[in-house]
C-alpha atoms as a PDB file:
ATOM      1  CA  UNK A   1     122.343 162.738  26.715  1.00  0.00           C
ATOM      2  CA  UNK A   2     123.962 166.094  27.095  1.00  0.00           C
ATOM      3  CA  UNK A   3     126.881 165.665  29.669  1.00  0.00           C
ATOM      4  CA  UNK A   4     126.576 169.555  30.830  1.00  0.00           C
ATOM      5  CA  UNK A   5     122.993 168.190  32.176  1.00  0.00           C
ATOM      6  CA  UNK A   6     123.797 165.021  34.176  1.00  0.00           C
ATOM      7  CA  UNK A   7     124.285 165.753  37.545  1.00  0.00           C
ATOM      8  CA  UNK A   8     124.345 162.207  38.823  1.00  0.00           C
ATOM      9  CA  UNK A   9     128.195 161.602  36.925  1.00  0.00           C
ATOM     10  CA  UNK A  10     130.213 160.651  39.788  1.00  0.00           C
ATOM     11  CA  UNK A  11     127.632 160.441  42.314  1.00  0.00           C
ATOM     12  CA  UNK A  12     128.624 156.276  42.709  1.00  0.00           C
ATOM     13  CA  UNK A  13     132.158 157.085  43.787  1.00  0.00           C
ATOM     14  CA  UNK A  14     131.010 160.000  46.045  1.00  0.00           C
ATOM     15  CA  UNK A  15     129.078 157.417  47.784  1.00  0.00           C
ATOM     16  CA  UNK A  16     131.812 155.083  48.080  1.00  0.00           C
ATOM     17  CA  UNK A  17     133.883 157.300  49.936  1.00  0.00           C
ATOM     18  CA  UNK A  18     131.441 158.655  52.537  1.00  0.00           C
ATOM     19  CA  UNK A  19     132.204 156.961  55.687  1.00  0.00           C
ATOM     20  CA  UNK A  20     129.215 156.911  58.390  1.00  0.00           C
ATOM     21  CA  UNK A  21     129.345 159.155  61.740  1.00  0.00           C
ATOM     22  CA  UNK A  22     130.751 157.037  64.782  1.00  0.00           C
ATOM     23  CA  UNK A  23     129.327 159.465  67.127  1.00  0.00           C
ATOM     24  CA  UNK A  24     127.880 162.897  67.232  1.00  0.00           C
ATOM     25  CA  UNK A  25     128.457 165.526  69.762  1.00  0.00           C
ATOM     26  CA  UNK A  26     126.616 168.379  70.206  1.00  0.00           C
ATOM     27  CA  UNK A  27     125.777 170.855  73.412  1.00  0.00           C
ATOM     28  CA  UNK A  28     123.035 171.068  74.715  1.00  0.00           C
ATOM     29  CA  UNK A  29     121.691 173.007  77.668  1.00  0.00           C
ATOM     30  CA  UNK A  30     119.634 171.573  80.942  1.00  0.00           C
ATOM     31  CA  UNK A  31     117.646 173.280  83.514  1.00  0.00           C
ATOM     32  CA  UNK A  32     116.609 172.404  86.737  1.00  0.00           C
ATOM     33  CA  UNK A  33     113.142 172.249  87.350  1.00  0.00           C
ATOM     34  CA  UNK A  34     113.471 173.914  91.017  1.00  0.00           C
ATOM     35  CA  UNK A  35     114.944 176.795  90.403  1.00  0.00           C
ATOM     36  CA  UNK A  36     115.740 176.973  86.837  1.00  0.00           C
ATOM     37  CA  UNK A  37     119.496 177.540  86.960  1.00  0.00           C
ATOM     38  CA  UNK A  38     120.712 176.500  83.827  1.00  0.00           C
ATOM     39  CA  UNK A  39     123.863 174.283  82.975  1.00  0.00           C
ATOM     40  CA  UNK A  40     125.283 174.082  79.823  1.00  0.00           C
ATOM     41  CA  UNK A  41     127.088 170.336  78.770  1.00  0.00           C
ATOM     42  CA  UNK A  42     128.563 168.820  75.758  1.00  0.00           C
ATOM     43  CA  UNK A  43     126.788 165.308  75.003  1.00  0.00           C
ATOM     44  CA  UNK A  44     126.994 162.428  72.999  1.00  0.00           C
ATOM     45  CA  UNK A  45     124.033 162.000  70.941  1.00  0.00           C
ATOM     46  CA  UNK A  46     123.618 157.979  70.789  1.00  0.00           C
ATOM     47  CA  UNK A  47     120.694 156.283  68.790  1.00  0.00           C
ATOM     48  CA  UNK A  48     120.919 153.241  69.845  1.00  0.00           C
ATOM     49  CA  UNK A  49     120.102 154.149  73.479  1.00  0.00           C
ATOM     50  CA  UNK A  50     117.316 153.830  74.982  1.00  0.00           C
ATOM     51  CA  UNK A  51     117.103 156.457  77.315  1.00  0.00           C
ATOM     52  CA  UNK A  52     118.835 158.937  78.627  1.00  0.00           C
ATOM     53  CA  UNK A  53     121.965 159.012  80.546  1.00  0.00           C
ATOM     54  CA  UNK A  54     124.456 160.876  82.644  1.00  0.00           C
ATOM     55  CA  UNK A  55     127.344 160.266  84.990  1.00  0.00           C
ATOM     56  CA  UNK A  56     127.046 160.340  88.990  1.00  0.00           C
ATOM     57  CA  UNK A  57     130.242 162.572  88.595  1.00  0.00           C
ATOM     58  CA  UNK A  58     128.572 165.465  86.485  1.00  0.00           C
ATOM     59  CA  UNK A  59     125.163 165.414  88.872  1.00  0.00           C
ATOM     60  CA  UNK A  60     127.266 165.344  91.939  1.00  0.00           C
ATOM     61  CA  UNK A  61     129.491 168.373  90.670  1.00  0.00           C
ATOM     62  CA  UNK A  62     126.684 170.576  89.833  1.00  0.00           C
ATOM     63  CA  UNK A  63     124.059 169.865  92.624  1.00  0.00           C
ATOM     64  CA  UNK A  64     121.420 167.782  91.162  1.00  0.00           C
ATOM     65  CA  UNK A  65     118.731 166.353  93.172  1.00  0.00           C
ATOM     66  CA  UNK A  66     119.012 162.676  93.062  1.00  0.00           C
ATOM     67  CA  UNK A  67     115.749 161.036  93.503  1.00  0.00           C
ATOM     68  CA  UNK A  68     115.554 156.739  93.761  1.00  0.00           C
ATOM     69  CA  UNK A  69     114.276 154.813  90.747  1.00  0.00           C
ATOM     70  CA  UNK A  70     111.224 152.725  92.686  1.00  0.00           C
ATOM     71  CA  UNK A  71     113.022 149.713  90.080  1.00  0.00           C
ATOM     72  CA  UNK A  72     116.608 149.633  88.941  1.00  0.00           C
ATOM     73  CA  UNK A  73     118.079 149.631  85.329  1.00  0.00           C
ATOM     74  CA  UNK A  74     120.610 147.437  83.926  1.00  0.00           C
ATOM     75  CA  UNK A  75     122.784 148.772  81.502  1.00  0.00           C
ATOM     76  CA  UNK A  76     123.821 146.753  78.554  1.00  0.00           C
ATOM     77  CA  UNK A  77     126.635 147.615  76.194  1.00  0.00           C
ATOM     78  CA  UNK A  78     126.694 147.456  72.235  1.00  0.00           C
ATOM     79  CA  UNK A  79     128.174 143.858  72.241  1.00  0.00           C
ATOM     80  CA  UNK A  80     125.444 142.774  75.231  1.00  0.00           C
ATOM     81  CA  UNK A  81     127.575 142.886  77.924  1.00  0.00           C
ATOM     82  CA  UNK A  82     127.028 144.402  81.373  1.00  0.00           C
ATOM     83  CA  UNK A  83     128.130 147.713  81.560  1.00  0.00           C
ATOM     84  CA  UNK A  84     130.682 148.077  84.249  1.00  0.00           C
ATOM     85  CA  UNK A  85     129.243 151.366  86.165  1.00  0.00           C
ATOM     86  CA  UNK A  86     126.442 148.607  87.189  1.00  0.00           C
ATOM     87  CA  UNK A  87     123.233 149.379  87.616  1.00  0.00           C
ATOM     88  CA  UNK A  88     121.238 152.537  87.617  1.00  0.00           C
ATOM     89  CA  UNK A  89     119.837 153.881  90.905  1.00  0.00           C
ATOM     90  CA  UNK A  90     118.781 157.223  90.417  1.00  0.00           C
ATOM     91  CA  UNK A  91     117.006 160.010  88.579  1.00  0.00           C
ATOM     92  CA  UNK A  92     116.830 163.538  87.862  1.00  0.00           C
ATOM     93  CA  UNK A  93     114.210 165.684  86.459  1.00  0.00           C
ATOM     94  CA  UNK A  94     115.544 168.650  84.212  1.00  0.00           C
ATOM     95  CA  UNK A  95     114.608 170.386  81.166  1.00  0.00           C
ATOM     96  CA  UNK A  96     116.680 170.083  78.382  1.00  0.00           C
ATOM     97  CA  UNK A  97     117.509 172.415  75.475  1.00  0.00           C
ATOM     98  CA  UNK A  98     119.577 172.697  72.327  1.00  0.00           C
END
């Protein structure tokens, strides 16, 4: 085989070396659905969630309306365990963008 040609020499130790993502960031944008004043946040893309969500802190700080889950939602961490913020009470409604 002509060495010039193969493209795949060294592609075993490349792969060797490649570590996996722990987390990915990325910014994103969310609108309300009232009024459609936008806010722009950075977020933590997780695929092993779920669903989708946010600190009490952030909503509080920029005016979300709150509106109560009819049943609550326990939050489990990666290794099982209850997450300490306890359980989740609330919703919001927004649009989201990236």
């Amino acid at each position: 085989m002509n060495k010039g040609l193969d493209n795949t020499e060294g592609v075993r130790d490349l792969r060797c070396t490649l570590q996996p993502l722990k987390e990915v960031w990325m910014d994103i944008g969310i609108e309300r659905i009232d009024n459609h004043e936008k806010v722009s946040v950075k977020v933590l893309s997780d695929s092993g969630a779920t669903r989708m969500f946010t600190d009490k802190k952030f909503i509080e700080k920029n005016s979300f309306k709150l509106e109560k889950l009819e049943r609550l939602v326990k939050i489990r961490n990666v290794d099982r365990t209850g997450n300490s913020g306890g359980l989740v009470t609330y919703k919001i409604e927004v649009n989201m963008y990236y």
